[in-house]
PDB file of N, CA and C in Angstrom:
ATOM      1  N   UNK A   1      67.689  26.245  31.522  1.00  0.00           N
ATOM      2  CA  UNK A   1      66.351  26.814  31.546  1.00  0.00           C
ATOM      3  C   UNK A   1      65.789  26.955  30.138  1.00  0.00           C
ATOM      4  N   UNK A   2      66.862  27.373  29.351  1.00  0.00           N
ATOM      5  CA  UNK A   2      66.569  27.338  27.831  1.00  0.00           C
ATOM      6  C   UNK A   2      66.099  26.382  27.080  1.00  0.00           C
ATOM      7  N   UNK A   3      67.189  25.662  27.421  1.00  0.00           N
ATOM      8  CA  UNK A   3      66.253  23.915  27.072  1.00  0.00           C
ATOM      9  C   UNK A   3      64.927  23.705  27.623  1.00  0.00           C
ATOM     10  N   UNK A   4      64.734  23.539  28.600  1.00  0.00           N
ATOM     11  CA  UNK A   4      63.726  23.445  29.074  1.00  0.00           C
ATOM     12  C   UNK A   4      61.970  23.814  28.557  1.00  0.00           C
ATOM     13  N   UNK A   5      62.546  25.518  28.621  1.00  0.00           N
ATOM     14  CA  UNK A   5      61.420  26.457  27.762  1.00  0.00           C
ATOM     15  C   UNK A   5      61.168  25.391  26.144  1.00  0.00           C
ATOM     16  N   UNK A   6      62.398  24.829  25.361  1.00  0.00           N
ATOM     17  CA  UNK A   6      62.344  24.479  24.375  1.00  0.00           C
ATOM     18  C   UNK A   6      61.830  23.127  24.259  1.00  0.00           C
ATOM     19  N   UNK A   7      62.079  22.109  24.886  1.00  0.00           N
ATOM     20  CA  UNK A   7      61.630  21.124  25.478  1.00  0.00           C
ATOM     21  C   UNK A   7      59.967  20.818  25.465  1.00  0.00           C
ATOM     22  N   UNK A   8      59.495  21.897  26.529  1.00  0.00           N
ATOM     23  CA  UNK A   8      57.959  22.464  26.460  1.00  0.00           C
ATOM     24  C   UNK A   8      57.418  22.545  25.336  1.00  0.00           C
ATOM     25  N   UNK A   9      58.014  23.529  24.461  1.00  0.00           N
ATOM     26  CA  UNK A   9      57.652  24.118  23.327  1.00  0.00           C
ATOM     27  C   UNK A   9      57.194  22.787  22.864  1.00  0.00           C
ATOM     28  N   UNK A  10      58.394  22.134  22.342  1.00  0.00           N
ATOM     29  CA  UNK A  10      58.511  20.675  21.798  1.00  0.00           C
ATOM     30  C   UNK A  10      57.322  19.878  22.232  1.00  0.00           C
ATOM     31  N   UNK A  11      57.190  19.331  23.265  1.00  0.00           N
ATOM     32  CA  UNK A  11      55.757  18.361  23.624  1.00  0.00           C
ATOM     33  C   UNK A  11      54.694  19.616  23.610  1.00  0.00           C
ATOM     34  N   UNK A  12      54.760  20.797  23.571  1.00  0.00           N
ATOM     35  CA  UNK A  12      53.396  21.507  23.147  1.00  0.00           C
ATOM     36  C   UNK A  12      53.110  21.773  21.999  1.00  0.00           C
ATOM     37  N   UNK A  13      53.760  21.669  20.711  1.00  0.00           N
ATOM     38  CA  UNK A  13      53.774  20.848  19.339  1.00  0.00           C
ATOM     39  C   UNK A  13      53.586  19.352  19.101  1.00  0.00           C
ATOM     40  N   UNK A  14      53.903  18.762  19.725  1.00  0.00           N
ATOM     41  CA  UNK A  14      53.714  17.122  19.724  1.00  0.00           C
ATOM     42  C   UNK A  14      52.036  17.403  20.092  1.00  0.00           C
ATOM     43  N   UNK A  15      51.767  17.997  21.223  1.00  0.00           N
ATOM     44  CA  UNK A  15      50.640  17.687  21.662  1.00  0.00           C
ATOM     45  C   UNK A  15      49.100  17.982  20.765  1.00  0.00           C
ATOM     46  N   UNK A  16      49.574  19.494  19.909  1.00  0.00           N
ATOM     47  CA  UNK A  16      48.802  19.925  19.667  1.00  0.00           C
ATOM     48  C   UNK A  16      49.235  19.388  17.771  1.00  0.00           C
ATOM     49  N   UNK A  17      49.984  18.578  17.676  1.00  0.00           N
ATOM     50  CA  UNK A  17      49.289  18.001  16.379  1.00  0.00           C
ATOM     51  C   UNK A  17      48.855  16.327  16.600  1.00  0.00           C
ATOM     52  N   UNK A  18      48.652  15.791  17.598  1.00  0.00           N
ATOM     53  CA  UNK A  18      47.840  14.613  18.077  1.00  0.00           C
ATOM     54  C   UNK A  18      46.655  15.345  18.104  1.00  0.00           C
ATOM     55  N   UNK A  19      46.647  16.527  19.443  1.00  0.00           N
ATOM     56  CA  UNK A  19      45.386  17.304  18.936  1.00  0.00           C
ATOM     57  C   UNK A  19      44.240  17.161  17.507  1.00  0.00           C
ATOM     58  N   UNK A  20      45.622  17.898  16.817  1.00  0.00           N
ATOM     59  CA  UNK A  20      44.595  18.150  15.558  1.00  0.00           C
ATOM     60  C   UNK A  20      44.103  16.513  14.524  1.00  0.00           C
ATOM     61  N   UNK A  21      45.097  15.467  14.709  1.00  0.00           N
ATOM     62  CA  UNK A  21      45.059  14.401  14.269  1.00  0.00           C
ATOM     63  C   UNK A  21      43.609  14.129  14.806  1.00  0.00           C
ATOM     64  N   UNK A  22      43.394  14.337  16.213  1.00  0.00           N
ATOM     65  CA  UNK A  22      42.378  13.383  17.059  1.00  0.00           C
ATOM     66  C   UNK A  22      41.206  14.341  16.113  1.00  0.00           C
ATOM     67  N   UNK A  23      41.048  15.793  16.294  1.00  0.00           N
ATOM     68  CA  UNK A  23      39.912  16.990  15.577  1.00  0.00           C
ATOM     69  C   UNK A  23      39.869  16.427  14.075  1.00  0.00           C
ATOM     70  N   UNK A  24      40.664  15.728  13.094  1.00  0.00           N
ATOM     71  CA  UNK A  24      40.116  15.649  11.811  1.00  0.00           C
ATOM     72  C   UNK A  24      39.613  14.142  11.615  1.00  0.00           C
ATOM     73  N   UNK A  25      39.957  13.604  12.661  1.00  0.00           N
ATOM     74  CA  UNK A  25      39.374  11.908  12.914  1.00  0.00           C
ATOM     75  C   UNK A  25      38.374  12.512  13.353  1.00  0.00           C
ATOM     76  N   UNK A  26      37.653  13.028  14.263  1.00  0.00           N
ATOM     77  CA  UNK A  26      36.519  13.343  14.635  1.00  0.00           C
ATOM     78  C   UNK A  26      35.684  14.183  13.590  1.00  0.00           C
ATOM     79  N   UNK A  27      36.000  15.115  12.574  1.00  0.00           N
ATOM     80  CA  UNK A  27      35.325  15.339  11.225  1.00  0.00           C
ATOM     81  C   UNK A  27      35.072  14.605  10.735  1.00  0.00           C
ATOM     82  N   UNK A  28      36.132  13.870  10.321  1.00  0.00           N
ATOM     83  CA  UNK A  28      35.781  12.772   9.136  1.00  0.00           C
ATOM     84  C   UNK A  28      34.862  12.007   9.405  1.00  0.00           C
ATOM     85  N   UNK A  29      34.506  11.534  10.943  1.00  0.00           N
ATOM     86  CA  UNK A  29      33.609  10.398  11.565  1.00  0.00           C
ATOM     87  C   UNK A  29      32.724  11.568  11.198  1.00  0.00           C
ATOM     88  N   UNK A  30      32.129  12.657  11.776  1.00  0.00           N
ATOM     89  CA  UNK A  30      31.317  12.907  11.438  1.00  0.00           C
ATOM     90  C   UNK A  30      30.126  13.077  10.016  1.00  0.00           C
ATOM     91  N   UNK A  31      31.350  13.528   9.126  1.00  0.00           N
ATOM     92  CA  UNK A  31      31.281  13.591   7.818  1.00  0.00           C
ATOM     93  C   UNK A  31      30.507  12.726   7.657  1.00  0.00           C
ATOM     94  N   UNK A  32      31.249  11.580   7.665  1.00  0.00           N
ATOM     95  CA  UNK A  32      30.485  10.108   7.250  1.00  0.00           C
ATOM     96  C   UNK A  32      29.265   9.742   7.831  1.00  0.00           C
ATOM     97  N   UNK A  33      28.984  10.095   9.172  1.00  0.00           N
ATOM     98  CA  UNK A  33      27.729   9.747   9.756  1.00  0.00           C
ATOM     99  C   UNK A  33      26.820  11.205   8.870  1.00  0.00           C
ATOM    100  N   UNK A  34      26.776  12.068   8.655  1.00  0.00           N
ATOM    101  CA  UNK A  34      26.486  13.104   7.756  1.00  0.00           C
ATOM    102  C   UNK A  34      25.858  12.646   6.799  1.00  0.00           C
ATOM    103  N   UNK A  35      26.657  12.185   5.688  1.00  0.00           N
ATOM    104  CA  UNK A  35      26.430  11.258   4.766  1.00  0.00           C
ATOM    105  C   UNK A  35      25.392   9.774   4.664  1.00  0.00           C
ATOM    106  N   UNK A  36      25.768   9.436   5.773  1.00  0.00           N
ATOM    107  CA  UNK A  36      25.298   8.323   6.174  1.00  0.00           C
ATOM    108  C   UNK A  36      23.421   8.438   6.330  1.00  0.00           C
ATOM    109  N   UNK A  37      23.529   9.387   7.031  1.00  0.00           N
ATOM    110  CA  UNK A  37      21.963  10.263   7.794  1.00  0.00           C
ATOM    111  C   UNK A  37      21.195  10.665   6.126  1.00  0.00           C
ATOM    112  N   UNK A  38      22.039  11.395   5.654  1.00  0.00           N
ATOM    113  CA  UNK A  38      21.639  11.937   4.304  1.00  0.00           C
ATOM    114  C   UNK A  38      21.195  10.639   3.465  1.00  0.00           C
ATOM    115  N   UNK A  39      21.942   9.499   3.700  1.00  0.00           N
ATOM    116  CA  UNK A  39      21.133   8.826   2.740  1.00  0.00           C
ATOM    117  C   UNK A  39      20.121   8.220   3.105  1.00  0.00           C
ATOM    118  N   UNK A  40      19.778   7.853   4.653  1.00  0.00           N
ATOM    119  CA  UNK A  40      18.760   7.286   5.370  1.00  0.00           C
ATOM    120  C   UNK A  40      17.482   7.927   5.157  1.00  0.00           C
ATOM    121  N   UNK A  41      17.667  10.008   5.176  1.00  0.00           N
ATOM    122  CA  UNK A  41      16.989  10.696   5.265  1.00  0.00           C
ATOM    123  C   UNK A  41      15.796  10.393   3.765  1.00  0.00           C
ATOM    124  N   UNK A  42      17.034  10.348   3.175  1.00  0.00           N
ATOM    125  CA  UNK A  42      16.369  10.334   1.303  1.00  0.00           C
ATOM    126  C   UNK A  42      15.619   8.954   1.326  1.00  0.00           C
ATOM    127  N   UNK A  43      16.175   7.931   1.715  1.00  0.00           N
ATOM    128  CA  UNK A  43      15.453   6.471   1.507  1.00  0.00           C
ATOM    129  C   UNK A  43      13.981   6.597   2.439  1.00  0.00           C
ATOM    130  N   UNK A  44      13.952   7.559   3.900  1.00  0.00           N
ATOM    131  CA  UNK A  44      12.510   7.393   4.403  1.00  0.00           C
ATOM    132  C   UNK A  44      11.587   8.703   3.515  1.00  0.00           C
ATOM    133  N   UNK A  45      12.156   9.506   2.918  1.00  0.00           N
ATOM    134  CA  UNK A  45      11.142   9.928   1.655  1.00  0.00           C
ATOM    135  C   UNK A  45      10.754   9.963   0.861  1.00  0.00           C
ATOM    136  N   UNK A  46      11.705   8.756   0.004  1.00  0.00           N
ATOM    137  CA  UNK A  46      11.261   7.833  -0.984  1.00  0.00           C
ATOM    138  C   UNK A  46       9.562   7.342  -0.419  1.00  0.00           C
ATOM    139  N   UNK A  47      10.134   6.559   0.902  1.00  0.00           N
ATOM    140  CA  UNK A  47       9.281   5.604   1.669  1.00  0.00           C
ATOM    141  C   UNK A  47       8.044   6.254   1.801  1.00  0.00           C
ATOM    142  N   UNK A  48       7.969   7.465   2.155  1.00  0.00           N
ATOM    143  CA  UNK A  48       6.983   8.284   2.798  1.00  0.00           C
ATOM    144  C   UNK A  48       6.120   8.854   1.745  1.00  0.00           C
ATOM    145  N   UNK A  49       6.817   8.871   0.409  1.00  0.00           N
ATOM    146  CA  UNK A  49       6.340   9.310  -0.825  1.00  0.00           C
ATOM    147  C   UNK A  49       5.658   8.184  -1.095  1.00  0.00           C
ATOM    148  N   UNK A  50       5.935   6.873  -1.093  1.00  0.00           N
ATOM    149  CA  UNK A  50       5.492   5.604  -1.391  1.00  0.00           C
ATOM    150  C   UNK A  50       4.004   5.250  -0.628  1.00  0.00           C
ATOM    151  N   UNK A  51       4.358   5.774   0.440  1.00  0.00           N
ATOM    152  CA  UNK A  51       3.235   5.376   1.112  1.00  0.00           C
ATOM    153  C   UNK A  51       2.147   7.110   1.545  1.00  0.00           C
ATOM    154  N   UNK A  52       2.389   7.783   0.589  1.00  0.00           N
ATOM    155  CA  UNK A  52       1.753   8.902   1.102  1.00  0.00           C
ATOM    156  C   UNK A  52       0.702   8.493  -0.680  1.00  0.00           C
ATOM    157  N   UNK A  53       1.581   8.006  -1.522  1.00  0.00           N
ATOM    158  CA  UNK A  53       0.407   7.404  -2.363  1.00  0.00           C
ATOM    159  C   UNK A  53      -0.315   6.406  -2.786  1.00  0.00           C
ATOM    160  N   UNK A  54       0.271   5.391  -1.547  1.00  0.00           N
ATOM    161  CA  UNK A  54      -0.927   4.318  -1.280  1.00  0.00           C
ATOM    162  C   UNK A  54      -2.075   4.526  -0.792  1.00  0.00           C
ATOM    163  N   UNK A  55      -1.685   5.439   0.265  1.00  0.00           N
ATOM    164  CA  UNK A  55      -2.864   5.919   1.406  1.00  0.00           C
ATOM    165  C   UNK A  55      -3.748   6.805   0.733  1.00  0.00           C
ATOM    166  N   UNK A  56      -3.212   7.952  -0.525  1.00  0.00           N
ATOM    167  CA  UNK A  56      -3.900   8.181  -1.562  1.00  0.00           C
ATOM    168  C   UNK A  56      -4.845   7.481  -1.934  1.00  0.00           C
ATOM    169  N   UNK A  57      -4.127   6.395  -2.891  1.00  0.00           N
ATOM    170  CA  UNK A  57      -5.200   5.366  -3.505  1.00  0.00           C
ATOM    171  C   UNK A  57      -6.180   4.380  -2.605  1.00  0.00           C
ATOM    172  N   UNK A  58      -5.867   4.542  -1.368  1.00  0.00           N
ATOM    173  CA  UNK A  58      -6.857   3.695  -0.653  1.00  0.00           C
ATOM    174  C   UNK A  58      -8.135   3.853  -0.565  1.00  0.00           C
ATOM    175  N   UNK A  59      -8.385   5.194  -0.738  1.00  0.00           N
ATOM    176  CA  UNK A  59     -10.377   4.928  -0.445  1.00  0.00           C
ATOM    177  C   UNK A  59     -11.027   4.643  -2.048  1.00  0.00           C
ATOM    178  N   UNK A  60      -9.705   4.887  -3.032  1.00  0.00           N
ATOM    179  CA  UNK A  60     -10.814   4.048  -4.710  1.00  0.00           C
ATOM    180  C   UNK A  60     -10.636   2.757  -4.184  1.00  0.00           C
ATOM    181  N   UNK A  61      -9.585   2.217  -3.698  1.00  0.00           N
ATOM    182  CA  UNK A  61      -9.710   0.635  -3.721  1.00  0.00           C
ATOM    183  C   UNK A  61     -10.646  -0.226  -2.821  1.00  0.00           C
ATOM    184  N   UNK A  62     -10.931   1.149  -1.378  1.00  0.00           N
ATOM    185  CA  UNK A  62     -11.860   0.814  -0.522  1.00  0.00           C
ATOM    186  C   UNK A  62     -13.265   0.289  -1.647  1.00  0.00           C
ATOM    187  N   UNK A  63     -13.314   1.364  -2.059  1.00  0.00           N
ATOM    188  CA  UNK A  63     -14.914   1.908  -2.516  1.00  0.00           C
ATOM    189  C   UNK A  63     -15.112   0.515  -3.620  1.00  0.00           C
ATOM    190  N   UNK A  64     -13.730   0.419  -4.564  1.00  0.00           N
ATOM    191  CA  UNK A  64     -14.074  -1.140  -5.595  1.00  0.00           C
ATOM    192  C   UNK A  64     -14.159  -2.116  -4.742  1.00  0.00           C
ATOM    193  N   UNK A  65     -13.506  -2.727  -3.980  1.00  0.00           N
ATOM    194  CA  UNK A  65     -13.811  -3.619  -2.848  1.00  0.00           C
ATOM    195  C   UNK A  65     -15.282  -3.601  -2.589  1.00  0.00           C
ATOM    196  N   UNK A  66     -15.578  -2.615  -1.717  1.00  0.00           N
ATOM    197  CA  UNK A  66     -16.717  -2.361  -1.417  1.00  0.00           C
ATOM    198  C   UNK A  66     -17.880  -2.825  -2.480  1.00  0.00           C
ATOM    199  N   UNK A  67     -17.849  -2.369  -3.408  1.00  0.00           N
ATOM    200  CA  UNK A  67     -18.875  -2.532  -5.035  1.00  0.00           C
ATOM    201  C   UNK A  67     -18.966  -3.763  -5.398  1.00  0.00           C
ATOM    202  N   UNK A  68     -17.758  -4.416  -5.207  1.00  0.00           N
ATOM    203  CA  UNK A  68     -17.765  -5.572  -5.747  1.00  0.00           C
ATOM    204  C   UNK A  68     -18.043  -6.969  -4.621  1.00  0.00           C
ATOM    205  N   UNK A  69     -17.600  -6.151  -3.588  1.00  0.00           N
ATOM    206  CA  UNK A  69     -18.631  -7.429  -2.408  1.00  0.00           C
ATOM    207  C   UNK A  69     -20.030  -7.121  -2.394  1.00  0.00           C
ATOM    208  N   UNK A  70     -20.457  -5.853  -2.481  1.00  0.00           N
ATOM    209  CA  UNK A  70     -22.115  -5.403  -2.894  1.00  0.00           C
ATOM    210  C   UNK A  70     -22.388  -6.040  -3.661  1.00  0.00           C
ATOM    211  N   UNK A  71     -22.039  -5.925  -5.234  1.00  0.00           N
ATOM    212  CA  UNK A  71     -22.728  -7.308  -6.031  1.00  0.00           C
ATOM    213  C   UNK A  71     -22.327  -8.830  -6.068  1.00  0.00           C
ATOM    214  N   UNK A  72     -21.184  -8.611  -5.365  1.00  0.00           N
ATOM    215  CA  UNK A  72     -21.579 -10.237  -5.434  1.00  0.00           C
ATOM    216  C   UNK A  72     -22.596 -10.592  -4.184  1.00  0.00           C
ATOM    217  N   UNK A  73     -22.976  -9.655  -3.081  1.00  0.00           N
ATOM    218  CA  UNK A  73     -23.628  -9.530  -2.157  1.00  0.00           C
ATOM    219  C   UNK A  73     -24.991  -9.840  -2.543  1.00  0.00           C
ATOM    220  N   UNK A  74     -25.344  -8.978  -3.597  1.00  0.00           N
ATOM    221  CA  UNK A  74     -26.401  -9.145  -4.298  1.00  0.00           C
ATOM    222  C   UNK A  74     -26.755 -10.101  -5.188  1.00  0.00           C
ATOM    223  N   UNK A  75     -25.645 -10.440  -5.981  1.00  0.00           N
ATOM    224  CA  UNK A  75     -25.718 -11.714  -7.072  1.00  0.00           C
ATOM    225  C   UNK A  75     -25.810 -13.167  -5.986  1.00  0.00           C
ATOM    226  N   UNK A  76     -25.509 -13.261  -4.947  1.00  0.00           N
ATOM    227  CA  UNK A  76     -25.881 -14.403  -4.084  1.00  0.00           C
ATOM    228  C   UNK A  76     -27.477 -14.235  -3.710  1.00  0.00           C
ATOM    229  N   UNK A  77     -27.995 -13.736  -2.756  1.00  0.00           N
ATOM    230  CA  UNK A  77     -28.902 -13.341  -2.764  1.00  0.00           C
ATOM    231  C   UNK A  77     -30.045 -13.454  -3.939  1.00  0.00           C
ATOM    232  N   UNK A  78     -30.239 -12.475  -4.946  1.00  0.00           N
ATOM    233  CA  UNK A  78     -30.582 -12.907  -5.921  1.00  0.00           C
ATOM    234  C   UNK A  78     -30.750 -14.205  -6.862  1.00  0.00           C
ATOM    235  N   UNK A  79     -29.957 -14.918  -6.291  1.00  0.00           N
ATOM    236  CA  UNK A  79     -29.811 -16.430  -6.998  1.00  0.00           C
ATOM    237  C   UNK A  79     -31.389 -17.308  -6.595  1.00  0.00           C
ATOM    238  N   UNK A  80     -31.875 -16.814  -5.614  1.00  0.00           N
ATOM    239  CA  UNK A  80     -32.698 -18.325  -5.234  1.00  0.00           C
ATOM    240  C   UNK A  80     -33.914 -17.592  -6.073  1.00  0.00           C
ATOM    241  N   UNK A  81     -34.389 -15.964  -6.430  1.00  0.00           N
ATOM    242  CA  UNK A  81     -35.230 -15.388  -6.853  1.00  0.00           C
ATOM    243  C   UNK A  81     -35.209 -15.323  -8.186  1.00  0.00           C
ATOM    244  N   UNK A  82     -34.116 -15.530  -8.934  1.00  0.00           N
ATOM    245  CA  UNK A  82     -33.667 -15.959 -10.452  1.00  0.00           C
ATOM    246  C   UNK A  82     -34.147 -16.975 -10.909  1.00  0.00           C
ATOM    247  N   UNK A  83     -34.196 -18.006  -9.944  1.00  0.00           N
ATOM    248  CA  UNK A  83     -34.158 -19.616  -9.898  1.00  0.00           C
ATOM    249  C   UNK A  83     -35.392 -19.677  -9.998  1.00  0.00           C
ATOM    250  N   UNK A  84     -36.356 -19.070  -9.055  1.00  0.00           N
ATOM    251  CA  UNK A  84     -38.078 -19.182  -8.887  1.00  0.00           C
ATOM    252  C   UNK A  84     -38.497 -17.951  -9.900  1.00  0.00           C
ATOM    253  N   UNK A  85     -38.120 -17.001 -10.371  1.00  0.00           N
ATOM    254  CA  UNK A  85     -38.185 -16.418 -11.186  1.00  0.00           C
ATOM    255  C   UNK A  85     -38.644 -17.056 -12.838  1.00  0.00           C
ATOM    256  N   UNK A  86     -37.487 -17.699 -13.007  1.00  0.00           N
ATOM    257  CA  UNK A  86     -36.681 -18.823 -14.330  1.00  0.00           C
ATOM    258  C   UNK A  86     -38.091 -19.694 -14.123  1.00  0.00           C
ATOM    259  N   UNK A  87     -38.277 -20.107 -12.722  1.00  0.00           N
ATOM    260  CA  UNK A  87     -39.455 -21.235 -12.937  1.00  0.00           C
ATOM    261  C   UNK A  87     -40.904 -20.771 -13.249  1.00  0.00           C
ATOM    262  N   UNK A  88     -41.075 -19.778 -12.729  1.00  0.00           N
ATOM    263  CA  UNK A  88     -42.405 -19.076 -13.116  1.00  0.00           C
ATOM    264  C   UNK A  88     -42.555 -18.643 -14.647  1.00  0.00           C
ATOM    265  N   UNK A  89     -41.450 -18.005 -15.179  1.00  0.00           N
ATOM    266  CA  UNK A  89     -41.083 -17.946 -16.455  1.00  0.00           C
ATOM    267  C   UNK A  89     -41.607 -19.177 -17.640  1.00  0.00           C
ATOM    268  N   UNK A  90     -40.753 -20.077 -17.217  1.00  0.00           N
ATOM    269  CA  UNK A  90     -41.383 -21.598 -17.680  1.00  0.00           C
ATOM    270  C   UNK A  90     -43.554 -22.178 -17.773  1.00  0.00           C
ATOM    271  N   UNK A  91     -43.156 -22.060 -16.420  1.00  0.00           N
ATOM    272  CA  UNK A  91     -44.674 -22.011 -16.383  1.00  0.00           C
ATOM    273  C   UNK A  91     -45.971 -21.051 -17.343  1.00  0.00           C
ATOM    274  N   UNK A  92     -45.246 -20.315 -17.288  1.00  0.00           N
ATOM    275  CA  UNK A  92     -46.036 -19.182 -17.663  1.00  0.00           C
ATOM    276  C   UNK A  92     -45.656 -19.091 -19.324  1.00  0.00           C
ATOM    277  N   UNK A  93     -44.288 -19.720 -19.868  1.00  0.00           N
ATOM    278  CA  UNK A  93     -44.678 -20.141 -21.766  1.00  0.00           C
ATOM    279  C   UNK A  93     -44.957 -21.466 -21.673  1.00  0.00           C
ATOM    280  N   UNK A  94     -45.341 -21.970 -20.802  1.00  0.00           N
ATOM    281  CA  UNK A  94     -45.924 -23.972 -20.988  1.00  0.00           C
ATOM    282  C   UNK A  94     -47.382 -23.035 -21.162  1.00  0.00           C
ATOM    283  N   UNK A  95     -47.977 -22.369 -20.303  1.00  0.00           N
ATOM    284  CA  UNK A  95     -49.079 -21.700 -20.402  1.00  0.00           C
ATOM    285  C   UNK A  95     -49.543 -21.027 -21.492  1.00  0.00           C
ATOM    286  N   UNK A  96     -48.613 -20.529 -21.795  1.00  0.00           N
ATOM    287  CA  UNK A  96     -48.954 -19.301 -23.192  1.00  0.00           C
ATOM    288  C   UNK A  96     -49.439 -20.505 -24.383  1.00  0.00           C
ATOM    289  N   UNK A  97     -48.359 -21.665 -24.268  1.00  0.00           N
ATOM    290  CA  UNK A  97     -48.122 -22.160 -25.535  1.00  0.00           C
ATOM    291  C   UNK A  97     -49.236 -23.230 -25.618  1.00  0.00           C
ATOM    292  N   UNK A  98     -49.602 -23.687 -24.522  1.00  0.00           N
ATOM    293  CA  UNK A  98     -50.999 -24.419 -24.160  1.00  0.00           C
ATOM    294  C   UNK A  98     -52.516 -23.417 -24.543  1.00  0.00           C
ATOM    295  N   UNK A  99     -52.293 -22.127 -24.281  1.00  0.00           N
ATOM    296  CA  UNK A  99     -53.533 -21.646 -25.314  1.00  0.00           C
ATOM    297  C   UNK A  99     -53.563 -21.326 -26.193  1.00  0.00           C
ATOM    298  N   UNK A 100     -51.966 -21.542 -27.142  1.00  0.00           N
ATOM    299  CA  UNK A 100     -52.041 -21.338 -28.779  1.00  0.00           C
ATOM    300  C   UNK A 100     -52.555 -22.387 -29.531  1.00  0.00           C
ATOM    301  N   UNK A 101     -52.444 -23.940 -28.443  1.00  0.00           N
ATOM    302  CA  UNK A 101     -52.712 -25.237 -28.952  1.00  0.00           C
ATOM    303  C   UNK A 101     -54.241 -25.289 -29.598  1.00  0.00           C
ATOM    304  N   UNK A 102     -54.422 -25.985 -30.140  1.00  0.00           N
ATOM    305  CA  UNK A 102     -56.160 -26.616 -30.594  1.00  0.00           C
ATOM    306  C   UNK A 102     -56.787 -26.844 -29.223  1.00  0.00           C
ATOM    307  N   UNK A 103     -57.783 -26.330 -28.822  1.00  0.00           N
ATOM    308  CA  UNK A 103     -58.697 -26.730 -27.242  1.00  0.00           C
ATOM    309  C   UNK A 103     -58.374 -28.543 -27.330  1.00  0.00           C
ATOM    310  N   UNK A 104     -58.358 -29.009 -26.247  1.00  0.00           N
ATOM    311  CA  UNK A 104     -58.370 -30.288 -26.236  1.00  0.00           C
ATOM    312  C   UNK A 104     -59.960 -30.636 -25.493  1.00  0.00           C
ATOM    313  N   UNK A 105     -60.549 -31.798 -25.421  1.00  0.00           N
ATOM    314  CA  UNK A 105     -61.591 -32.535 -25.052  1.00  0.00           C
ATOM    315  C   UNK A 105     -61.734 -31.598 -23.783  1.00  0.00           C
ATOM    316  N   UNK A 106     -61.594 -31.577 -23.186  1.00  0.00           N
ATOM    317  CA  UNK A 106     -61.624 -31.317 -21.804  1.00  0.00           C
ATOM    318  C   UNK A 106     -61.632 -29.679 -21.420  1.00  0.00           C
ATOM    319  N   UNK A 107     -60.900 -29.295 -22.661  1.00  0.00           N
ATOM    320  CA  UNK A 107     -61.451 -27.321 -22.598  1.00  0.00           C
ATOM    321  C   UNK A 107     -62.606 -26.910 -23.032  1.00  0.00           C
ATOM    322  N   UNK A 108     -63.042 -27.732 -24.316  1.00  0.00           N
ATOM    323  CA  UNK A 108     -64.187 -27.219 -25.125  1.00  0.00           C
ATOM    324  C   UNK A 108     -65.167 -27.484 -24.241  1.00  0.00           C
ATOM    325  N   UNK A 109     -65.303 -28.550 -23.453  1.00  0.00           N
ATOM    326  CA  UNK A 109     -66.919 -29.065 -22.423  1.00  0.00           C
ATOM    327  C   UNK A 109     -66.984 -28.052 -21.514  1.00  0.00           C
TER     328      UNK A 109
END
């Protein structure tokens, strides 16, 4: 019976340090997924930092975008009124410079 009781004892020591073998394999896994999380955690707030100051800078870059399709919006546009502009311009020193001239035959009559 003695044996027996001792026996018990025996596989209830065996058992309970597989036990604890299986409990510090299961820390350690955890640990590591711990770790693991921790560094995932840090890399999406890098990320989030990254993009919390793009989204920052987005409405100056909207607004230059914006400005700069406005004038070139305008500098197209403007082109054909430059052009007839430029020509009236012309006209108008062929003109000037035609009444600085000597009258010709045909002004003085």
């Amino acid at each position: 019976m003695e044996q027996r009781k001792l026996n018990d004892q025996a596989n209830s020591l065996v058992d309970l340090a597989k036990t604890q073998n299986i409990m510090y394999d299961l820390v350690s896994d955890l640990n590591e997924r711990g770790e693991d999380m921790e560094k995932r955690i840090a890399l999406l707030e890098t990320k989030l930092e990254t993009l919390l100051s793009n989204l920052q800078a987005l409405p100056g870059l909207i607004s230059q975008v914006i400005s700069q399709q406005h004038r070139d919006f305008l500098e197209v546009q403007l082109q054909p009124y430059d052009k007839h502009s430029h020509e009236r311009s012309q006209s108008v020193s062929r003109r000037r410079s035609s009444s600085t001239a000597p009258p010709t035959s045909s002004e003085s009559s």
